[in-house]
Every structure is written in C-alpha cells, then in structure tokens.
C-alpha atoms as a PDB file:
ATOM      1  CA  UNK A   1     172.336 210.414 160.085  1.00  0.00           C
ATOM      2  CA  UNK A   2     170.559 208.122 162.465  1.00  0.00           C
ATOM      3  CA  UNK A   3     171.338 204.652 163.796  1.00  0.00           C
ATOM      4  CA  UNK A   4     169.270 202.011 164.286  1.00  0.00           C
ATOM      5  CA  UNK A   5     170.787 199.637 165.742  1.00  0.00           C
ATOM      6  CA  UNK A   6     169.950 200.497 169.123  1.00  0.00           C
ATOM      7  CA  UNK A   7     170.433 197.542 171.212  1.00  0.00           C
ATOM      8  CA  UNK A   8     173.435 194.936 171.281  1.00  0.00           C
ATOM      9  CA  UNK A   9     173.980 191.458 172.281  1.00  0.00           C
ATOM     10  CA  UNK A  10     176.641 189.393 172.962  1.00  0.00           C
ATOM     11  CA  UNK A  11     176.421 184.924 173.295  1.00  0.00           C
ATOM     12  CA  UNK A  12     179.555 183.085 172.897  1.00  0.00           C
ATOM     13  CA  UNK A  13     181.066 184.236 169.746  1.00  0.00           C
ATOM     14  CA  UNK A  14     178.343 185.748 168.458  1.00  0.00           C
ATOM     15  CA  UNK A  15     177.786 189.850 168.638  1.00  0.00           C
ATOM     16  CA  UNK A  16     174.568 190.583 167.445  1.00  0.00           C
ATOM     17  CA  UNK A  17     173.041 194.132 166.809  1.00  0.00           C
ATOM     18  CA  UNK A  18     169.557 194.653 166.171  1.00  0.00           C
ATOM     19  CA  UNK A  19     167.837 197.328 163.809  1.00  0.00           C
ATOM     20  CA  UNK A  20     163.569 197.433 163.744  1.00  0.00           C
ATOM     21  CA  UNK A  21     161.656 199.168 161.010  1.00  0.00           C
ATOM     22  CA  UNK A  22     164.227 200.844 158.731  1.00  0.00           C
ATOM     23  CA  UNK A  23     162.484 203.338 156.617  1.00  0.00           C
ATOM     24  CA  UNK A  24     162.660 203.313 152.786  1.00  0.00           C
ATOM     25  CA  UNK A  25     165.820 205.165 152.301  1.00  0.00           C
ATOM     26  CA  UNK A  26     167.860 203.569 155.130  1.00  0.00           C
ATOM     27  CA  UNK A  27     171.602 203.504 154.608  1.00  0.00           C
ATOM     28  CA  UNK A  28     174.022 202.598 157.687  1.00  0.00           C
ATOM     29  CA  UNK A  29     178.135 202.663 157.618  1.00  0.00           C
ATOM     30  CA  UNK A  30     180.623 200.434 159.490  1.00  0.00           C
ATOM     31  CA  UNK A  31     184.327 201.603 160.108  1.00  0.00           C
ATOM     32  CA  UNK A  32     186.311 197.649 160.018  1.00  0.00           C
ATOM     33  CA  UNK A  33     189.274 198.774 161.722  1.00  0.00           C
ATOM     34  CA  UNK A  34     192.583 196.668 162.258  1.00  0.00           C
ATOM     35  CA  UNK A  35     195.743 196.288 163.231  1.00  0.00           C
ATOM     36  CA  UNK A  36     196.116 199.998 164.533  1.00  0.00           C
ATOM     37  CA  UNK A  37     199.276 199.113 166.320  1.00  0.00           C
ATOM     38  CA  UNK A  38     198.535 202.270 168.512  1.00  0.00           C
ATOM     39  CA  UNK A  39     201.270 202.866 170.613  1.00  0.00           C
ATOM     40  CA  UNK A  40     204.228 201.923 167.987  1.00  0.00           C
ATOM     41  CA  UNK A  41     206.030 204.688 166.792  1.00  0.00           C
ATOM     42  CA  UNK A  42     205.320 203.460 162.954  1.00  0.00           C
ATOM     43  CA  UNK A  43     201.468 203.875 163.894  1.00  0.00           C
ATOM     44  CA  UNK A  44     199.885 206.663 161.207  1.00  0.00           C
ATOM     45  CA  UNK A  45     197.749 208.227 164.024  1.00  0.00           C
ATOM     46  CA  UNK A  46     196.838 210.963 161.879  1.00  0.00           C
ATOM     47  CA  UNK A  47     195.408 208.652 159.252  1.00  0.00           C
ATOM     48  CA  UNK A  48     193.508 206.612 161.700  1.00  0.00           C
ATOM     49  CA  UNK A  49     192.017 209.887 163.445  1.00  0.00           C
ATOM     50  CA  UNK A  50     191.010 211.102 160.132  1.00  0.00           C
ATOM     51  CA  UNK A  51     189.040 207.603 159.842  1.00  0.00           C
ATOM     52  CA  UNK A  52     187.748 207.672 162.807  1.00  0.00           C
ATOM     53  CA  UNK A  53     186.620 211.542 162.534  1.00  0.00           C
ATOM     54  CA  UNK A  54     184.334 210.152 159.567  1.00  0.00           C
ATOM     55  CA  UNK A  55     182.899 207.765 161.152  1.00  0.00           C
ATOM     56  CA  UNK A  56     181.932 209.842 163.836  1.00  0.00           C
ATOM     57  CA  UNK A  57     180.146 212.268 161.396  1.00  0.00           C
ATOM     58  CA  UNK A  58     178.218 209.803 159.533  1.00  0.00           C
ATOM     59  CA  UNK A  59     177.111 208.118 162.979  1.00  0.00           C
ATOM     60  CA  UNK A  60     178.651 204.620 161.997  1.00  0.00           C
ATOM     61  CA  UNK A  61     179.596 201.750 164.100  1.00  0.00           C
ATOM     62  CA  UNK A  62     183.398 201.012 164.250  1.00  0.00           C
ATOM     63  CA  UNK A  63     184.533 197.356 164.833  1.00  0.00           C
ATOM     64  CA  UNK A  64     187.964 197.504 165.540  1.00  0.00           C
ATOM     65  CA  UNK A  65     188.892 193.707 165.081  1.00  0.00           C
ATOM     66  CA  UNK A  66     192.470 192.977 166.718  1.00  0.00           C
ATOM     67  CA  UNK A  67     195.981 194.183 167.387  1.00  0.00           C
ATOM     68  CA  UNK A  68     194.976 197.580 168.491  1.00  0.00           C
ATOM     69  CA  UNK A  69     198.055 197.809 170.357  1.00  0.00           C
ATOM     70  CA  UNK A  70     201.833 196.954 169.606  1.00  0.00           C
ATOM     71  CA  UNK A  71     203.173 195.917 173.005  1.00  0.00           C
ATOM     72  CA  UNK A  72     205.852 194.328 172.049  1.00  0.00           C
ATOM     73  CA  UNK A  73     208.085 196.440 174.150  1.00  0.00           C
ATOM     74  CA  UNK A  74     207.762 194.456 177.342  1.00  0.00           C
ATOM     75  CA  UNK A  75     210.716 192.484 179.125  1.00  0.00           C
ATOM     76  CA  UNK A  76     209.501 189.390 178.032  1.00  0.00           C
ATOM     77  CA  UNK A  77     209.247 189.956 174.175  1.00  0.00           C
ATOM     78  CA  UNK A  78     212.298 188.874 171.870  1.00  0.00           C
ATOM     79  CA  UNK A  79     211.326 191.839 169.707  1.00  0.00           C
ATOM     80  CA  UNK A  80     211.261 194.187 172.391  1.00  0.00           C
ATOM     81  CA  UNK A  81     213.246 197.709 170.972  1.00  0.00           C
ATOM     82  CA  UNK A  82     212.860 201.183 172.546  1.00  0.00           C
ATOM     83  CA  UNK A  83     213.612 202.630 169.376  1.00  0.00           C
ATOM     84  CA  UNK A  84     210.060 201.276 168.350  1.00  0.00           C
ATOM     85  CA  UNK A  85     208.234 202.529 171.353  1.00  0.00           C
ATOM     86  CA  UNK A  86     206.478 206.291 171.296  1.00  0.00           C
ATOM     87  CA  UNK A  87     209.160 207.429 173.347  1.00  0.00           C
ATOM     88  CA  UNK A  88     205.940 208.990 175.555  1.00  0.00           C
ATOM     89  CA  UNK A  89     205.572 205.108 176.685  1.00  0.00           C
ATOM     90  CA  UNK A  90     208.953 204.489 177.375  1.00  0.00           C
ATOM     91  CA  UNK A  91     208.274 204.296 181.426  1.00  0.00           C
ATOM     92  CA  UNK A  92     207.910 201.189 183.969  1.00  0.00           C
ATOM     93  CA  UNK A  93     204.750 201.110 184.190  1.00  0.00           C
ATOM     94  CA  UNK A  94     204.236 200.706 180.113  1.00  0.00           C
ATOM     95  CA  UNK A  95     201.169 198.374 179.769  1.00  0.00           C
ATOM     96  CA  UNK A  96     198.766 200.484 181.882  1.00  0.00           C
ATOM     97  CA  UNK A  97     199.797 203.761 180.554  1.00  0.00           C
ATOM     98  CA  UNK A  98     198.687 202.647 177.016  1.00  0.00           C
ATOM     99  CA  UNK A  99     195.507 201.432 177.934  1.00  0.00           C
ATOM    100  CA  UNK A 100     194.977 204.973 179.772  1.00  0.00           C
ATOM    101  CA  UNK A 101     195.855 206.515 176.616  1.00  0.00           C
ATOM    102  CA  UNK A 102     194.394 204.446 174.068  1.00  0.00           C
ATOM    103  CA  UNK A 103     190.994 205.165 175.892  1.00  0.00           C
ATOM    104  CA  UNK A 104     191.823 208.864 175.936  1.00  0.00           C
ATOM    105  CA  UNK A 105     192.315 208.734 172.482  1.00  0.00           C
ATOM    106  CA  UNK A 106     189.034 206.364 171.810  1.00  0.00           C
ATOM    107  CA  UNK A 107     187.042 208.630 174.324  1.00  0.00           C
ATOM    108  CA  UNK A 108     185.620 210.700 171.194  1.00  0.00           C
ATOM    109  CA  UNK A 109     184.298 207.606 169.547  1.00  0.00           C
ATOM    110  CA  UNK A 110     183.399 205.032 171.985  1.00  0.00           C
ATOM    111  CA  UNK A 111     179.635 205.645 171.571  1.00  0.00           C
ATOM    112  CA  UNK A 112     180.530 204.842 168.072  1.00  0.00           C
ATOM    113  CA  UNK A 113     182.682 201.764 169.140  1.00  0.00           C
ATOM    114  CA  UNK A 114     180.541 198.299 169.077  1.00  0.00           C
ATOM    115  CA  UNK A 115     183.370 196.019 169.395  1.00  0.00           C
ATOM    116  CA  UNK A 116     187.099 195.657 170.198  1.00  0.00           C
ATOM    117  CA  UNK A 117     188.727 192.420 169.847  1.00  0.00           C
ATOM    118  CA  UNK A 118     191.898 190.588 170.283  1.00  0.00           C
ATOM    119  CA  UNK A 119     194.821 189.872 168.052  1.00  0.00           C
ATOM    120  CA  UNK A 120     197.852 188.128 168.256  1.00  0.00           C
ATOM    121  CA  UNK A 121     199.800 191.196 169.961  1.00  0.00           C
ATOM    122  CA  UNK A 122     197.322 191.709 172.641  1.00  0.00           C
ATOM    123  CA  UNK A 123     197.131 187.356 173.116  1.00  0.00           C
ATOM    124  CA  UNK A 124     201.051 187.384 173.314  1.00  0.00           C
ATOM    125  CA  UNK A 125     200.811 189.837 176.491  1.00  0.00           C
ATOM    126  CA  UNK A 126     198.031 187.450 177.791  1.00  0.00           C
ATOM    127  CA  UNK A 127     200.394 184.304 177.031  1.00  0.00           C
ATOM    128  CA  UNK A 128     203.331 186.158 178.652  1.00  0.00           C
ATOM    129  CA  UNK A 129     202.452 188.841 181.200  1.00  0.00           C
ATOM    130  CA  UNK A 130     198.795 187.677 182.012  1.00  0.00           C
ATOM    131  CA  UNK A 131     198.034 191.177 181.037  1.00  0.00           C
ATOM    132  CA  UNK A 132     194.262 190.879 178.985  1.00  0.00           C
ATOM    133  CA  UNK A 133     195.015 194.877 177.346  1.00  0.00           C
ATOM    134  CA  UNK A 134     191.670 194.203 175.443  1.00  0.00           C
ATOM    135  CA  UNK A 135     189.472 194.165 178.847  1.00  0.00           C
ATOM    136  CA  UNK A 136     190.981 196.784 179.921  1.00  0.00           C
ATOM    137  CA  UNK A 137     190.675 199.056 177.303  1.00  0.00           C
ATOM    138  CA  UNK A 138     187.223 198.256 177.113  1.00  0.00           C
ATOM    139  CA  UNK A 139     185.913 197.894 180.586  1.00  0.00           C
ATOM    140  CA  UNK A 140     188.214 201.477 180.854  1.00  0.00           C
ATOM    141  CA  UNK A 141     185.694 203.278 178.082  1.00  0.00           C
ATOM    142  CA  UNK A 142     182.167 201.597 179.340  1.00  0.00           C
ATOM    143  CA  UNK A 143     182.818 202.463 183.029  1.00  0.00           C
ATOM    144  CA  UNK A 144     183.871 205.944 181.692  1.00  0.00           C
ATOM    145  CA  UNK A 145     180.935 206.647 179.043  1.00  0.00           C
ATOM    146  CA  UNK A 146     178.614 204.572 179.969  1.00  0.00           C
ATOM    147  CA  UNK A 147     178.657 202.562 176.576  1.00  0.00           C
ATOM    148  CA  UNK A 148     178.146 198.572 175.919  1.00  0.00           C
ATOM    149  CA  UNK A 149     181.242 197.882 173.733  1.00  0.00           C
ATOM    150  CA  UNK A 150     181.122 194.328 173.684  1.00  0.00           C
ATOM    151  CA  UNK A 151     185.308 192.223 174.130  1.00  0.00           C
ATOM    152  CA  UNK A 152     185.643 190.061 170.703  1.00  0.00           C
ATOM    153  CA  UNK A 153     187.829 187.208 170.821  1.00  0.00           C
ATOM    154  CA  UNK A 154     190.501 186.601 168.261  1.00  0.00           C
ATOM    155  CA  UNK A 155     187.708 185.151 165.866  1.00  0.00           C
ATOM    156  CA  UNK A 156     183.955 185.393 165.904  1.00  0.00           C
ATOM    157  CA  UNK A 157     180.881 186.352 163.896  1.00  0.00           C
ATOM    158  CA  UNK A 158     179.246 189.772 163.848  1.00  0.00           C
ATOM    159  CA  UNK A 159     175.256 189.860 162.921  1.00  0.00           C
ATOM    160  CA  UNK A 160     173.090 192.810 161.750  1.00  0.00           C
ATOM    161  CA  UNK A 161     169.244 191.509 162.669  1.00  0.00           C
ATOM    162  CA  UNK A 162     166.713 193.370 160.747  1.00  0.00           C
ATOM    163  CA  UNK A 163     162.843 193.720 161.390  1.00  0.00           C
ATOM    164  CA  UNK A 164     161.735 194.895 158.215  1.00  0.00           C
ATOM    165  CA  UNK A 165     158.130 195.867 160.196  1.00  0.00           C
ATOM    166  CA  UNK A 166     156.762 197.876 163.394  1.00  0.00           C
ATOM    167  CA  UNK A 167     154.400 194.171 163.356  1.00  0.00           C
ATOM    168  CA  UNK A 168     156.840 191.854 165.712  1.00  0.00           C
ATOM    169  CA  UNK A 169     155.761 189.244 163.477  1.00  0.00           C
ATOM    170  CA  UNK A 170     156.516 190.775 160.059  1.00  0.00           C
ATOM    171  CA  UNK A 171     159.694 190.331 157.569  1.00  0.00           C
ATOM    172  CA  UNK A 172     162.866 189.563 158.826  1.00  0.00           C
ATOM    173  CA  UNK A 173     166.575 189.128 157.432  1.00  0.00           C
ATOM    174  CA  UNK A 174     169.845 189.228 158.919  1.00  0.00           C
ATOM    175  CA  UNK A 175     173.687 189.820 157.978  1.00  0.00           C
ATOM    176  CA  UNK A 176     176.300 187.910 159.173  1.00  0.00           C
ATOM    177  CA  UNK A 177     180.056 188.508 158.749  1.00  0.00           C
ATOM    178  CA  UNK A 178     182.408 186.271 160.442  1.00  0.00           C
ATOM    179  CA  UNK A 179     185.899 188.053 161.665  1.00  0.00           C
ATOM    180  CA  UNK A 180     189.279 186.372 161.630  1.00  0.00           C
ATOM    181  CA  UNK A 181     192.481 188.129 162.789  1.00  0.00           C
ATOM    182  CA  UNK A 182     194.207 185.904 160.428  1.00  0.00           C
ATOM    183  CA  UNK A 183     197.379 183.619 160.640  1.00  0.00           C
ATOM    184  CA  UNK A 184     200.331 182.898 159.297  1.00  0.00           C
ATOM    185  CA  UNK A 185     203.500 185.176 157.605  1.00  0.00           C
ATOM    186  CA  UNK A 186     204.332 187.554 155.359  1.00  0.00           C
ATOM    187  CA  UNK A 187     202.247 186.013 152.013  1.00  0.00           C
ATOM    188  CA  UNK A 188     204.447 187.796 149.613  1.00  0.00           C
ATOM    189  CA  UNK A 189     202.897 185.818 146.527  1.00  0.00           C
ATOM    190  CA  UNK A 190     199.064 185.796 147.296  1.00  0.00           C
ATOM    191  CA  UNK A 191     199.001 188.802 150.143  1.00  0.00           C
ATOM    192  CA  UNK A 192     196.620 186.005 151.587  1.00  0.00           C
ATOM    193  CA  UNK A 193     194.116 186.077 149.182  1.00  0.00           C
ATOM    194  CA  UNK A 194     194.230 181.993 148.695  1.00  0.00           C
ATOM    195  CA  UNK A 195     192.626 181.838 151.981  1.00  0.00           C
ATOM    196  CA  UNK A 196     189.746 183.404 150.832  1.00  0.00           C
ATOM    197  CA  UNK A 197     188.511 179.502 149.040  1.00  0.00           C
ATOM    198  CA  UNK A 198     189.556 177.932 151.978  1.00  0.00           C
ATOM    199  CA  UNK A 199     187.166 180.332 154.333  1.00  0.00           C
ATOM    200  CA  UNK A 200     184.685 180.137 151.140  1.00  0.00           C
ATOM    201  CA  UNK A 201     184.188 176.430 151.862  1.00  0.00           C
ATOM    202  CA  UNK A 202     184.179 176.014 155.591  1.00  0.00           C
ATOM    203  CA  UNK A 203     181.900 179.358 156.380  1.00  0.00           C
ATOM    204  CA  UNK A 204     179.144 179.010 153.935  1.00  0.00           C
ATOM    205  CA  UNK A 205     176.487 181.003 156.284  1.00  0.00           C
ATOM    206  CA  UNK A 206     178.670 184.180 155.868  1.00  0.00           C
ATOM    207  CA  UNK A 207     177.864 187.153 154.020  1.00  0.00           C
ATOM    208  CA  UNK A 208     180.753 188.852 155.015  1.00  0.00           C
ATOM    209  CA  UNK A 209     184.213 187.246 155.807  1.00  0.00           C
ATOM    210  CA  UNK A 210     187.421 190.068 157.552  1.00  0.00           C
ATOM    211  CA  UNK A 211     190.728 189.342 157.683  1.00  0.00           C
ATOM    212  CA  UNK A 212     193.783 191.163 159.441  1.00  0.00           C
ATOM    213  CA  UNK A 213     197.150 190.750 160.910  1.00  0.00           C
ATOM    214  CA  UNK A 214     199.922 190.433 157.402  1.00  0.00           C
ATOM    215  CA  UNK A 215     198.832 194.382 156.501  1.00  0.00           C
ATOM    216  CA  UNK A 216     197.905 193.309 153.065  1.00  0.00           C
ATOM    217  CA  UNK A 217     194.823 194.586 151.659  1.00  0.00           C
ATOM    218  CA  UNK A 218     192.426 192.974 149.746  1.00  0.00           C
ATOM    219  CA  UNK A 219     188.891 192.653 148.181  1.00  0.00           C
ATOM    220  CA  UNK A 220     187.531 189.700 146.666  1.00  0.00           C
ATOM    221  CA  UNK A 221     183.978 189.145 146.212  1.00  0.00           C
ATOM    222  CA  UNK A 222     182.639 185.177 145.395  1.00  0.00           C
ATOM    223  CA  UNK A 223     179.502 184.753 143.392  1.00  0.00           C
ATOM    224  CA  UNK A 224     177.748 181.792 144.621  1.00  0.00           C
ATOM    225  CA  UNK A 225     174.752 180.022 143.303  1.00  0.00           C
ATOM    226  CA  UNK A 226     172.175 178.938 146.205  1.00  0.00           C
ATOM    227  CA  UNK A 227     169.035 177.225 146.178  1.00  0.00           C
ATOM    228  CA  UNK A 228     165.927 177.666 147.994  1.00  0.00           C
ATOM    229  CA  UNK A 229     163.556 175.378 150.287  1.00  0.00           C
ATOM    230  CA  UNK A 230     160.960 175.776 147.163  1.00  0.00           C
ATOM    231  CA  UNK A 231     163.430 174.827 144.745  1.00  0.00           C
ATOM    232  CA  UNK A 232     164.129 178.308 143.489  1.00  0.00           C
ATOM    233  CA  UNK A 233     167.682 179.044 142.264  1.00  0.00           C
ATOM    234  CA  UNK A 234     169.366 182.324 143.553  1.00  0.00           C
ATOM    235  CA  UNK A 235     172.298 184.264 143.732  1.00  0.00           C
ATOM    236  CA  UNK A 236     174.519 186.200 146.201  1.00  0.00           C
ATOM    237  CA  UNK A 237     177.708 187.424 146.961  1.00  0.00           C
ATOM    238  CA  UNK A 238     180.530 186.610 150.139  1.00  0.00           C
ATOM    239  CA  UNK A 239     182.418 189.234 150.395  1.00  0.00           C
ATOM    240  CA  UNK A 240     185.831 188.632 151.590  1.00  0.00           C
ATOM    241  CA  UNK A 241     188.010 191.383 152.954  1.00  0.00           C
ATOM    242  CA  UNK A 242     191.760 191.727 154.557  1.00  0.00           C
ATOM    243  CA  UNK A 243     191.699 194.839 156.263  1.00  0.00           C
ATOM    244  CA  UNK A 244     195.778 196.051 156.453  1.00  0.00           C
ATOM    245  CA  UNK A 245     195.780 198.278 159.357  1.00  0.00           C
ATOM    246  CA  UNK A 246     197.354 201.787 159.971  1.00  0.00           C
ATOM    247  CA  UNK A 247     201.384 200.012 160.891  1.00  0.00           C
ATOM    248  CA  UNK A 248     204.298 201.161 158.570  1.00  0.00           C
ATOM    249  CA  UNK A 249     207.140 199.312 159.870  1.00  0.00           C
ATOM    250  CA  UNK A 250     208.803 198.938 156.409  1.00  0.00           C
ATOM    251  CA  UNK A 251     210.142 202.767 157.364  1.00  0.00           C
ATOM    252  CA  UNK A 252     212.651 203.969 154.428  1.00  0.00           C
ATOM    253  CA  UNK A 253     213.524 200.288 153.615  1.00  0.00           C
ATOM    254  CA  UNK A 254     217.009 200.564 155.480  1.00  0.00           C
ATOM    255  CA  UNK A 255     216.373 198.186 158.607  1.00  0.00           C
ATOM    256  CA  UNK A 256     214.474 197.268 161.129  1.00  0.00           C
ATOM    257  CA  UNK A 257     212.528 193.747 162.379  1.00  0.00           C
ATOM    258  CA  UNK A 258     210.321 194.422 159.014  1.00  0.00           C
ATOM    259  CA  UNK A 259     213.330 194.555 156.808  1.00  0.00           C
ATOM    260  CA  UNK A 260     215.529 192.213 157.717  1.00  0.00           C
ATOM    261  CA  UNK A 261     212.754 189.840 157.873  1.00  0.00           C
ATOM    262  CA  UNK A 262     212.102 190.825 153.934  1.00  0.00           C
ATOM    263  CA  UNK A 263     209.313 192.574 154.237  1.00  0.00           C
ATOM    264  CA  UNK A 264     207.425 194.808 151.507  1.00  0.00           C
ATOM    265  CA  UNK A 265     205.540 198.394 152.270  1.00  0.00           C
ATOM    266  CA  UNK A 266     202.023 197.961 152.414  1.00  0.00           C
ATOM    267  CA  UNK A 267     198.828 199.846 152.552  1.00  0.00           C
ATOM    268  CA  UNK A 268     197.500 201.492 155.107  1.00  0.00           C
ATOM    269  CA  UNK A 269     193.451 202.138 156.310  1.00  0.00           C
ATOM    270  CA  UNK A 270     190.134 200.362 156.883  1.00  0.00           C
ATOM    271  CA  UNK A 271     187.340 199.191 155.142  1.00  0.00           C
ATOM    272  CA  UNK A 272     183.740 200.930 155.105  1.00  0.00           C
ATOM    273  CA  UNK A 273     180.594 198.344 155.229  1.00  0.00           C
ATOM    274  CA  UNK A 274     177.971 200.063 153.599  1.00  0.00           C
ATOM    275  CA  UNK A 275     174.160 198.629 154.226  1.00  0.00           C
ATOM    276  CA  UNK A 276     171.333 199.674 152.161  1.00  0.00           C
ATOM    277  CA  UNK A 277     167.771 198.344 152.537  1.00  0.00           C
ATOM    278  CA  UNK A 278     165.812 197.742 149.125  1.00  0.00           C
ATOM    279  CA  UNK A 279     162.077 196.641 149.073  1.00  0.00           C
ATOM    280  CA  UNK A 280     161.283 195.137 145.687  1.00  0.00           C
ATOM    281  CA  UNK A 281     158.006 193.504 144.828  1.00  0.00           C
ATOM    282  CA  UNK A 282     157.174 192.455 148.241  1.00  0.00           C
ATOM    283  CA  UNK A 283     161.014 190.976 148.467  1.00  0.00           C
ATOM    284  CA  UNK A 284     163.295 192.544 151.279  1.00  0.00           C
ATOM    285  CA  UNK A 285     166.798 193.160 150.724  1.00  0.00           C
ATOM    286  CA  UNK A 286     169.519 194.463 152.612  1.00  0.00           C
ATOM    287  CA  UNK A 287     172.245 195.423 149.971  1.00  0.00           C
ATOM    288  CA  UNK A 288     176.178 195.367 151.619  1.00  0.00           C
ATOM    289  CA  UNK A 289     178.757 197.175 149.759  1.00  0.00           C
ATOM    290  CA  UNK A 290     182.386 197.214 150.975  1.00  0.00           C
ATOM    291  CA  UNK A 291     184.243 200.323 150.572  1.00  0.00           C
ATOM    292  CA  UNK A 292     187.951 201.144 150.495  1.00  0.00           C
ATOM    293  CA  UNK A 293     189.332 203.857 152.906  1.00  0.00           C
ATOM    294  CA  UNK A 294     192.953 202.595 152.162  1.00  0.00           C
ATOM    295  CA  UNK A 295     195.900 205.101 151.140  1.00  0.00           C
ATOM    296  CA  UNK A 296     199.454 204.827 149.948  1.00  0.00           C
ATOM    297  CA  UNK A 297     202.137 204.559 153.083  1.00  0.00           C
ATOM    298  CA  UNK A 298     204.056 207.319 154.240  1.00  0.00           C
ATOM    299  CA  UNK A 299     207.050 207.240 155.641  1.00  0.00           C
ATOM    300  CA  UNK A 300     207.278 206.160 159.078  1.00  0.00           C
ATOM    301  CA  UNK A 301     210.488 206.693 160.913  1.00  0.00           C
ATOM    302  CA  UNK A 302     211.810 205.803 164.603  1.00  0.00           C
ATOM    303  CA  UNK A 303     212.211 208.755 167.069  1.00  0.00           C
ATOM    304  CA  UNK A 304     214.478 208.422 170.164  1.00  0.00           C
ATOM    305  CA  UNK A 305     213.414 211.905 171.796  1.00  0.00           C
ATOM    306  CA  UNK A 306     210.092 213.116 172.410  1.00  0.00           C
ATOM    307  CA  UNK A 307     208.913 216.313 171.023  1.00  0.00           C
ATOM    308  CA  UNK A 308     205.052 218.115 170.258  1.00  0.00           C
ATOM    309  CA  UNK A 309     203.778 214.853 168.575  1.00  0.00           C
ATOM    310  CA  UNK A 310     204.963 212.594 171.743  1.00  0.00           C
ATOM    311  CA  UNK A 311     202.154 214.189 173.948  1.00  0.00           C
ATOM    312  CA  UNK A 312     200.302 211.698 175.947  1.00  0.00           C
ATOM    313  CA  UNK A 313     196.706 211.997 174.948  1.00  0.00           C
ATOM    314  CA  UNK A 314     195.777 211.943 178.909  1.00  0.00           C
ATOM    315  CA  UNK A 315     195.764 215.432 180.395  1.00  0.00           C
ATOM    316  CA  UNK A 316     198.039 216.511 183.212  1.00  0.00           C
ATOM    317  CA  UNK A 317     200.150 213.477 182.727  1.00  0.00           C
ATOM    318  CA  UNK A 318     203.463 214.066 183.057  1.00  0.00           C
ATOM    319  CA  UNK A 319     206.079 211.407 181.499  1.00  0.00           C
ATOM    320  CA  UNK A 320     209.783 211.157 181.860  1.00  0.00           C
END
C-alpha cells in the first residue's frame, strides 16, 4: 500500500504533511499512539508491537502523541519505586539507557514514525532533571535512519494537505486534527468525555480532536451544522478521541500507586485514522473514519528479577 504523503513540515505548532494527486481509490491509515509508558514494567509491549507490526504492513503513519516513557524512577520523583522499573533499567545511568532502547525498539518503524511528542512524564524529567527524553529519542532515530520525525510539544495541531490535481492550481482540501495530552485526574464519572464540549467550542477549525494521559478510552463524534460563504448550509463531523495507551498499573487490584489512589482497570491500545478520498459530482471529499484497536487489560504484574522477557532490546548490552 503506498503513501503519499511524501514530504513533511513543521512551523510552530503546526505539523503539516502533504499528499498530491491521490488516485480514485486512495485510502491511507494512521496508528494514534499514547501513553506507551515504555519502560514501566506494567507496559503491554506485546500489544503495542502487535500495533505497531500493523502499521508497518499497511504502510501507515504512526503519531505517537505523549508519555512514551514512564521515568518516574529517577531520584527526584516522589513516585519513584524499583519494583515498577523493568528491572533491565534498574542501573545509574537509567535515563539514557531508555532512550537507547526505546529507539532500538522504534528502529523497525521509524520510517513509519511522523511524530513523537511530549507528555506530562517526559515534561516532569524536563522540569526536574533538565533531561528533554523526547529529543533524544528522536534526534537518536533521524541521525540513525535518516528519517524527518518531527518533536511535538505537549499540544499542537496535525494537518493532512491534499492536492486533489497533478495542475498546481487545481482542487484543494485539508484535514486538521488538533492533539492534546490532556489534563487533569482520574475522571471516574465521565472518563473525560465532558471535555469533549469544552474542546467542541474553543477548536472549531478541527476535524479531528486526540486526547491522552487518564487511560480512558473514548469515541464521540459531534454533528455540527456549518454554513458556507454562498450561503449554503452543510454538515460535518469533529471527531473527538481519548486514546488510553498500552499502561496497566491497576495490576490484580491488590496495591500499588494506582490502587491506593482508587483507581479502575482500563483499556488498553490506539486508535486507527482511516482517510478515504471520494470525488462526487465535481465535489472533493476526503472521508476520516476513526477506528478502534483497543483490547481488554491483562494482567500486569511487578517483577523484581530479570529473566528472558527483561532483555534489553540493544544488542551486546550487558546490564547488571
């Protein structure tokens, strides 16, 4: 399956990736990843792999939209538990092993990769450490493949520009999703979702609207009613989505930081953006359908000595 969008831009905010003359049948997938939590023991890496393996085969971007790592295991964290850390990270020198690894695990997909951006885990290391993990990883994957994965801050917009024509001057359209790696607690009641009227109001030029950081998972589309320069009434859709991340903290429900803090299990997965391109009487449209890749938790529990699933991803590494 090929993909078009061949060249990417980033101003500010603002990623932009550009797609020109998309034939008839054109179809193109997005992987929304977030929350990944990579080098936490609760971390379903087989899940995400399996995610990421798809996208791979169906030659879609993946966005991967905050709190890619945990780190919370550094001296300065009030959190900070061993018992939580992949016990093949448990060395001095903590931070700059898992951005080694995290790239060696990316390394299959980082032509795939567009963006990476920050969440409140990798902004806390920032705060405290003056460690930017996000740069790293990045800068670690472009110098190494040769890509152009762009850094996304902790919010920003995304945008898909289309044109529809080989003729520079023919039809054009665009799709614009605006990412947020959310605030606030746990959400028990709403899992978040009341934010979606507040974000309805305040980003009317989105077509698209993501969500991490609680681990909830949600879909809620909003039907609005818009009105052209010509008068003409017409109708679309924002989609709003909270993407809940690949973290199982909740564990068996006997303890931990999750627990005691009355936490529930949630999901775990992505979300798939699927773009179609439709040409109907002379009107251009490019259809987006969001698509769950969410499953039911398993059962993620602490492990205080390494063992075959503890490997480093890094070759010839040796760890204590």
């Amino acid at each position: 399956m090929a993909n078009y969008f061949e060249q990417i831009a980033q101003s500010g905010a603002v990623t932009s990736l550009y797609c020109n003359d998309p034939p008839p049948d054109w179809e193109h997938w997005t992987l929304v990843v977030s929350d990944t939590h990579f080098d936490s023991v609760y971390c379903n890496r087989t899940l995400l792999k399996t995610h990421l393996d798809e996208a791979k085969a169906k030659n879609a971007d993946i966005f991967i939209l905050g709190d890619h790592f945990d780190a919370m295991q550094g001296r300065f964290d009030p959190r900070r538990s061993m018992t939580n850390l992949r016990p093949e990270y448990r060395r001095d020198d903590y931070y700059d092993f898992v951005v080694e690894d995290s790239a060696a695990f990316l390394e299959p997909y980082a032509e795939n990769i567009r963006i990476i951006a920050k969440g409140n885990h990798e902004s806390a290391v920032l705060k405290n450490a003056n460690i930017d993990l996000t740069n790293r990883l990045v800068f670690h994957l472009n110098v190494t493949h040769k890509t152009q994965i762009q850094v996304g801050g902790y919010g920003g917009w995304i945008r898909w520009m289309f044109n529809l024509s080989v003729n520079p001057t023919g039809p054009r359209t665009s799709v614009r999703a605006k990412y947020f790696h959310g605030a606030g607690g746990e959400a028990p009641v709403t899992r978040g979702v009341i934010q979606t009227n507040r974000q309805a109001v305040y980003l009317p030029d989105a077509n698209i609207v993501i969500n991490g950081h609680n681990h909830h998972a949600y879909y809620v589309p909003i039907a609005r009613e818009r009105l052209t320069d010509r008068g003409n009434i017409w109708y679309d859709i924002q989609h709003h989505i909270r993407v809940p991340g690949y973290k199982m903290d909740y564990a068996d429900g006997s303890g931990g930081w999750a627990v005691e803090k009355g936490q529930v299990p949630k999901p775990i997965g992505s979300f798939w953006l699927r773009m179609t391109y439709a040409k109907q009487d002379k009107r251009h449209r490019i259809v987006v359908r969001p698509e769950p890749a969410i499953e039911c938790p398993e059962e993620m529990l602490p492990v205080i000595e390494g063992g075959d699933d503890f490997e480093p991803y890094l070759e010839d590494t040796e760890y204590p």
